[in-house]
N, C-alpha and C. Protein backbone atom coordinates (compact mmCIF):
# COMPACT_ATOMS: atom_id res chain seq x y z
N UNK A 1 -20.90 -49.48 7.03
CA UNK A 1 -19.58 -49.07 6.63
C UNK A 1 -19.65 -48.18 5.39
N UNK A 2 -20.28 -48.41 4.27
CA UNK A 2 -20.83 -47.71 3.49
C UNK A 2 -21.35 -46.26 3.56
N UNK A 3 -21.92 -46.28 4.26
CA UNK A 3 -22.63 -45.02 4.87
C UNK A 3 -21.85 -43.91 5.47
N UNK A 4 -20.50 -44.67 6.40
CA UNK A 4 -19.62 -44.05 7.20
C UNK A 4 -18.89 -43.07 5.55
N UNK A 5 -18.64 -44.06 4.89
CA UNK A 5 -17.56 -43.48 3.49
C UNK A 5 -18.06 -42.73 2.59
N UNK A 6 -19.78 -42.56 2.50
CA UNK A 6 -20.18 -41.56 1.51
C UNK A 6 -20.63 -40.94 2.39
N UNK A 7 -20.47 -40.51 3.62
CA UNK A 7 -20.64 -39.77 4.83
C UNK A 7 -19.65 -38.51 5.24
N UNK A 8 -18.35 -39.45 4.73
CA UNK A 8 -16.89 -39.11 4.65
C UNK A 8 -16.59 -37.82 3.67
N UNK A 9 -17.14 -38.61 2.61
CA UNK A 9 -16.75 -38.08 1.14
C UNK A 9 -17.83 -36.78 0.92
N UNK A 10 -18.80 -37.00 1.31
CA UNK A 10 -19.54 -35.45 1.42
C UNK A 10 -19.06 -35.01 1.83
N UNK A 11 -18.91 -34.95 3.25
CA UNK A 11 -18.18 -34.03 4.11
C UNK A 11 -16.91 -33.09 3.74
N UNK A 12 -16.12 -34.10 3.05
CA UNK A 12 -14.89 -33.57 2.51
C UNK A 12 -15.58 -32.91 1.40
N UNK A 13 -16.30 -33.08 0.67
CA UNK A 13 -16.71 -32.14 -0.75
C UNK A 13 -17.46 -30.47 0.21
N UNK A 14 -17.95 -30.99 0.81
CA UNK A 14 -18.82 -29.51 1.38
C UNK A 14 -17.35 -29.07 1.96
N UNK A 15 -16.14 -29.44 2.58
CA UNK A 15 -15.40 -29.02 3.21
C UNK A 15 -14.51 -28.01 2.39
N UNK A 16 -14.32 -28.63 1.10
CA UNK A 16 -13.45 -28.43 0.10
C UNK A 16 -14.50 -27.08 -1.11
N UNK A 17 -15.49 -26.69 -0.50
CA UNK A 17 -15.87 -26.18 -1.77
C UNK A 17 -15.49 -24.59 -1.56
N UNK A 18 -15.25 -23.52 -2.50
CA UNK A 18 -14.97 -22.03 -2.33
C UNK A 18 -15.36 -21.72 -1.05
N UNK A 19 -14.82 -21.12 0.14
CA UNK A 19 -16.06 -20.26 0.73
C UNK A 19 -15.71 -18.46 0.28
N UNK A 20 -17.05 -18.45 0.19
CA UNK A 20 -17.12 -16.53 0.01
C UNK A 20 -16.74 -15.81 0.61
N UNK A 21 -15.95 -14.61 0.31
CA UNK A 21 -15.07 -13.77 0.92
C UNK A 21 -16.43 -13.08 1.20
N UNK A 22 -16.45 -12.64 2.73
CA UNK A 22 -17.06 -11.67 3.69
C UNK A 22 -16.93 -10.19 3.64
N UNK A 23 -16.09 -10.43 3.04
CA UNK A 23 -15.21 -8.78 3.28
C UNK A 23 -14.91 -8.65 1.74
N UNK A 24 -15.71 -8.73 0.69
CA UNK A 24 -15.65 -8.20 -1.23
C UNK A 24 -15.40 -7.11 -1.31
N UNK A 25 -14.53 -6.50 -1.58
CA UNK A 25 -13.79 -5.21 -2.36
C UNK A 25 -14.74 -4.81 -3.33
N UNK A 26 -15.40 -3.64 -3.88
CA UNK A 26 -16.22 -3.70 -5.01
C UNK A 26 -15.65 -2.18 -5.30
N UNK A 27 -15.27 -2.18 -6.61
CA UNK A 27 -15.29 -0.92 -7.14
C UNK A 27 -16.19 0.54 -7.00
N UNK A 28 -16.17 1.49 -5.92
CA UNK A 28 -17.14 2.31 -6.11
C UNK A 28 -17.15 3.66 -7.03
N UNK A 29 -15.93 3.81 -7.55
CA UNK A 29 -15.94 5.00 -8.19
C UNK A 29 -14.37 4.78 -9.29
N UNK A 30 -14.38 5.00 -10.34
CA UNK A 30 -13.39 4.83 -11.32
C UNK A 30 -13.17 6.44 -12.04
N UNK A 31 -12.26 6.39 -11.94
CA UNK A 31 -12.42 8.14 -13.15
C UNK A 31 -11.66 7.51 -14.76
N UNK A 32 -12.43 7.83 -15.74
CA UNK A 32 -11.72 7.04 -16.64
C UNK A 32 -10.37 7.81 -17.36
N UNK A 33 -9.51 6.66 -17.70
CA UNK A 33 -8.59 6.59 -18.11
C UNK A 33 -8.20 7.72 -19.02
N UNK A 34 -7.25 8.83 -19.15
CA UNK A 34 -7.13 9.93 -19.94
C UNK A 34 -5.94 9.44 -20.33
N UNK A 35 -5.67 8.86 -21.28
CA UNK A 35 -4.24 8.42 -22.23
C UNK A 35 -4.91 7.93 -23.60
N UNK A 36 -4.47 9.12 -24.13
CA UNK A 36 -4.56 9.20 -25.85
C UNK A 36 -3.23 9.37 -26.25
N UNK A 37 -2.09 8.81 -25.46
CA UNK A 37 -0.77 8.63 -26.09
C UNK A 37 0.01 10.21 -26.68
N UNK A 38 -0.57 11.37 -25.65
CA UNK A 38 -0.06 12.56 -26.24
C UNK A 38 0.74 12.82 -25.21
N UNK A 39 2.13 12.23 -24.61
CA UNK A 39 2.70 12.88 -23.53
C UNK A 39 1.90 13.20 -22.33
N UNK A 40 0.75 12.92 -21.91
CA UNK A 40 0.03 12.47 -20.45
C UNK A 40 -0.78 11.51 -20.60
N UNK A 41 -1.27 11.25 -19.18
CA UNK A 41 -1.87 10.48 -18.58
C UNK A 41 -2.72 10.46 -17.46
N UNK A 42 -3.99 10.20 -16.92
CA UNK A 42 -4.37 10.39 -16.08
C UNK A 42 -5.36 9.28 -15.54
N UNK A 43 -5.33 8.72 -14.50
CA UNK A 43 -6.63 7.99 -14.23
C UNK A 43 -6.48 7.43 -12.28
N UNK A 44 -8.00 7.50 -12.02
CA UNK A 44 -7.92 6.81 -10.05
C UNK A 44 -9.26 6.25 -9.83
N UNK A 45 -9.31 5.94 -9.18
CA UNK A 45 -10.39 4.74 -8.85
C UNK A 45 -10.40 5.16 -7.08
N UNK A 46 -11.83 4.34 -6.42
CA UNK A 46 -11.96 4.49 -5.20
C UNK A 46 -12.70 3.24 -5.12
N UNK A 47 -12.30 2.82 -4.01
CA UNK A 47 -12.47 0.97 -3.58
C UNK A 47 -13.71 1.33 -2.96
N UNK A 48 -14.45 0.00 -2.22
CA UNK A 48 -15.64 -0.08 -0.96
C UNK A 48 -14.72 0.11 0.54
N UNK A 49 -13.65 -0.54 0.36
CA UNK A 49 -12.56 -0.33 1.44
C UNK A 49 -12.37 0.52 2.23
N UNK A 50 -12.53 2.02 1.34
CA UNK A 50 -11.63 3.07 1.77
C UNK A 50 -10.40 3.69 1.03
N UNK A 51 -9.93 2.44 0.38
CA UNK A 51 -8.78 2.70 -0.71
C UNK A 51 -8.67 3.83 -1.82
N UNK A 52 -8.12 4.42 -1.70
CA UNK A 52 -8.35 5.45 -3.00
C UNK A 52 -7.07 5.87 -4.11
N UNK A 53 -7.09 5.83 -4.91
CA UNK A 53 -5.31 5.78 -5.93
C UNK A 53 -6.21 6.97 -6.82
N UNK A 54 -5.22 8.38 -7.55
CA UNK A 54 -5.16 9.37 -8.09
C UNK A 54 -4.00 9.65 -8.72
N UNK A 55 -3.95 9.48 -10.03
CA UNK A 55 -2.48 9.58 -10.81
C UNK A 55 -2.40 10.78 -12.09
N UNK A 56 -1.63 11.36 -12.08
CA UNK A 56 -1.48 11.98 -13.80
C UNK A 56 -0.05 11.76 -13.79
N UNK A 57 0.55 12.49 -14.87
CA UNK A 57 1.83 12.25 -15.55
C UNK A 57 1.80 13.16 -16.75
N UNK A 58 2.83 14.08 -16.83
CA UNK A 58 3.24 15.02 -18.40
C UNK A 58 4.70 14.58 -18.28
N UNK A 59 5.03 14.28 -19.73
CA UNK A 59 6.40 14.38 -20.21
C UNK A 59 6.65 15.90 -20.33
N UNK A 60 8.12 16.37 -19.84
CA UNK A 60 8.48 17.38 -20.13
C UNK A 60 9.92 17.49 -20.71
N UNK A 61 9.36 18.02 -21.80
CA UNK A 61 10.73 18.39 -23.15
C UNK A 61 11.57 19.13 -22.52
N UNK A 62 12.66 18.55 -22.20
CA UNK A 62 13.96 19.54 -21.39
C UNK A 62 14.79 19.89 -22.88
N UNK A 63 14.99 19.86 -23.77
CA UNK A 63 16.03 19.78 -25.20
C UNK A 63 15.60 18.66 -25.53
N UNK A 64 16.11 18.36 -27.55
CA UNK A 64 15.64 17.47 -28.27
C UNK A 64 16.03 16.40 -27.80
N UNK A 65 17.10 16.36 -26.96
CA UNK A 65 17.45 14.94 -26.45
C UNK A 65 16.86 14.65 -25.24
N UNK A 66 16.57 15.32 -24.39
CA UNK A 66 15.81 14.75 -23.23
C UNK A 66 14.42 15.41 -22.76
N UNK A 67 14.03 14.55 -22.21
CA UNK A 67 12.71 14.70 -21.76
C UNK A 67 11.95 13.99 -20.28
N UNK A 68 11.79 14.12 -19.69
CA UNK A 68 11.48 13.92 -18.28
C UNK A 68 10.11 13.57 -17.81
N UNK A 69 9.73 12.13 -17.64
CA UNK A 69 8.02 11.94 -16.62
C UNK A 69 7.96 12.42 -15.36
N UNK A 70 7.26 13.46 -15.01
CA UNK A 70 6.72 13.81 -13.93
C UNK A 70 5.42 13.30 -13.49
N UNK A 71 5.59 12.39 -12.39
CA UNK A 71 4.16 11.97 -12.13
C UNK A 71 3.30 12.42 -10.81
N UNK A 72 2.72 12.94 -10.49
CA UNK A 72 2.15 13.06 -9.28
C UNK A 72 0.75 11.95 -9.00
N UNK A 73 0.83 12.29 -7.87
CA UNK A 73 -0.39 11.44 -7.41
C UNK A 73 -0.80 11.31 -5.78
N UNK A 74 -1.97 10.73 -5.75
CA UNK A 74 -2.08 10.26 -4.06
C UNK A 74 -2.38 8.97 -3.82
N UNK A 75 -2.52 8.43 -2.72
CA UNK A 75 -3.58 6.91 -2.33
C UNK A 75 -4.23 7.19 -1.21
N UNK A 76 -4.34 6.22 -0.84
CA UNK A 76 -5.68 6.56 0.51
C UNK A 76 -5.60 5.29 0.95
N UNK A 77 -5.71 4.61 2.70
CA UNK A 77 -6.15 3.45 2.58
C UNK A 77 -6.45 3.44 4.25
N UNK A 78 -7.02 2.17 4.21
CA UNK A 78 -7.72 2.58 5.83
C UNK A 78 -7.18 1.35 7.04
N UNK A 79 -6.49 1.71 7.80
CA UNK A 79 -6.18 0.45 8.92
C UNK A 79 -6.90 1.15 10.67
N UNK A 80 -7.76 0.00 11.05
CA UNK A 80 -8.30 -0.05 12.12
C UNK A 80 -9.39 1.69 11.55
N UNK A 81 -9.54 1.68 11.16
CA UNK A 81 -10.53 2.68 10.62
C UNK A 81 -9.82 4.49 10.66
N UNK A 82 -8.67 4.26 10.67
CA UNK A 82 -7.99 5.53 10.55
C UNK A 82 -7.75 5.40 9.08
N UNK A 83 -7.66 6.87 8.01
CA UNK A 83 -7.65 6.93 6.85
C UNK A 83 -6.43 7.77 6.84
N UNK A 84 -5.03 6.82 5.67
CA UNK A 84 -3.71 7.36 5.70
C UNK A 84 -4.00 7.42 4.33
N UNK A 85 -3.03 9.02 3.99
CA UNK A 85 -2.90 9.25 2.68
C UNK A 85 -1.79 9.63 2.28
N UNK A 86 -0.94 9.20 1.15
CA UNK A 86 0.31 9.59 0.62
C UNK A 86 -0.04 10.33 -0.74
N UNK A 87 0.81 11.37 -0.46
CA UNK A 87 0.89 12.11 -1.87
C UNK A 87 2.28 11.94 -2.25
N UNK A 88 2.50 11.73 -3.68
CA UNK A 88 3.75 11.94 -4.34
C UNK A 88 4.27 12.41 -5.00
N UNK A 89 5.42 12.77 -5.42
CA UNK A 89 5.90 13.62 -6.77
C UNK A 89 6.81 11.78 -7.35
N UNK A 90 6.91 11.77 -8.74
CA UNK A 90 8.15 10.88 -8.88
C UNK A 90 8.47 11.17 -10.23
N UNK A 91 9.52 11.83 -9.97
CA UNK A 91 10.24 12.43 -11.51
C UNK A 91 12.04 11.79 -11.25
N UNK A 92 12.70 12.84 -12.00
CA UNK A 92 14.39 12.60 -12.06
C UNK A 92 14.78 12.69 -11.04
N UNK A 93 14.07 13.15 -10.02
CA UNK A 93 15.06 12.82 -8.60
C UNK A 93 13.80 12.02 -7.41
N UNK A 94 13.63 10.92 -8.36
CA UNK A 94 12.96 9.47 -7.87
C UNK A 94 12.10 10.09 -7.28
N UNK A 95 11.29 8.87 -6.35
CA UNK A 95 10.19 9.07 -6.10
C UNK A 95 10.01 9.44 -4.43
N UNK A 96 9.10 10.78 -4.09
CA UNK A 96 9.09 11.75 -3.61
C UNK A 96 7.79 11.17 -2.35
N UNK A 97 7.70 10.22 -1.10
CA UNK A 97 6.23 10.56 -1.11
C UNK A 97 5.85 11.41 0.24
N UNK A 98 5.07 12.00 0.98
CA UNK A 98 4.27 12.79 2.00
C UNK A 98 3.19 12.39 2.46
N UNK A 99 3.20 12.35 3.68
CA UNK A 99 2.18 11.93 4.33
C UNK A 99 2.48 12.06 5.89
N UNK A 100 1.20 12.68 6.62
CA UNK A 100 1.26 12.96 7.81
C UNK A 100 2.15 11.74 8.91
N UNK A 101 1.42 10.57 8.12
CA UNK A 101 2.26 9.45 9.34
C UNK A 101 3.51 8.99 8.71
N UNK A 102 3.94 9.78 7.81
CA UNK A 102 5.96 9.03 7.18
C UNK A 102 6.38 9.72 7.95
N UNK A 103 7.73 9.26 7.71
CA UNK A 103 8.69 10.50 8.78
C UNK A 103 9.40 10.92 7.57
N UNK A 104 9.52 12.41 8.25
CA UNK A 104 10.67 13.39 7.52
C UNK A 104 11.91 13.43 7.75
N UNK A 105 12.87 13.02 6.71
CA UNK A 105 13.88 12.86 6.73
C UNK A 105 14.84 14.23 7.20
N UNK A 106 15.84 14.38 8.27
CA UNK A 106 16.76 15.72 8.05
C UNK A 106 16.95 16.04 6.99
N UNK A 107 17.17 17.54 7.15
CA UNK A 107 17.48 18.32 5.87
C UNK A 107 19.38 18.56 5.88
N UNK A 108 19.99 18.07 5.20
CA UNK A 108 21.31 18.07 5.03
C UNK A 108 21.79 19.41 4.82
């Protein structure tokens, strides 16, 4: 009976322990970070995935009172091994994105 219960209790410990993700994401490519706090910004990275993100950003001085973030950018990402990419604009008239598989909205 003994035997059955620390038989048990292993079992449940080997059952219960992490298992390792098969499929690890690993960073393959980073571009570093360009923000020295002067009105831009820039930085993108590329996954093991397929994943890929590309960003900048300039403030633009419209008059002393306003001023406007323009950001562009892209991503990248991969389902069933097809590679979709969005590009964007996202400034004062929100955010903008393109890509072969979105749909295009009528033009009013």
């Amino acid at each position: 009976m003994k035997m059955i219960a620390v038989f048990a209790a292993l079992l449940a410990v080997a059952l219960a322990a992490p298992q390792r993700d098969q499929d690890e994401v690993v960073l393959v490519k980073e571009t570093p970070s360009d923000n020295i706090g002067l009105d831009s910004y820039r930085y993108g990275y590329e996954l093991s995935n397929g994943q890929k993100h590309e960003e900048s950003a300039q403030v633009e001085t419209r008059s002393a009172e306003e001023s406007v973030l323009r950001v562009r950018g892209s991503y990248s990402f991969v389902i069933d091994g097809v590679t979709y990419t969005v590009n964007y604009v996202a400034d004062e008239n929100g955010f903008q994105p393109e890509g072969a598989h979105l749909p295009v909205a009528p033009v009013a």
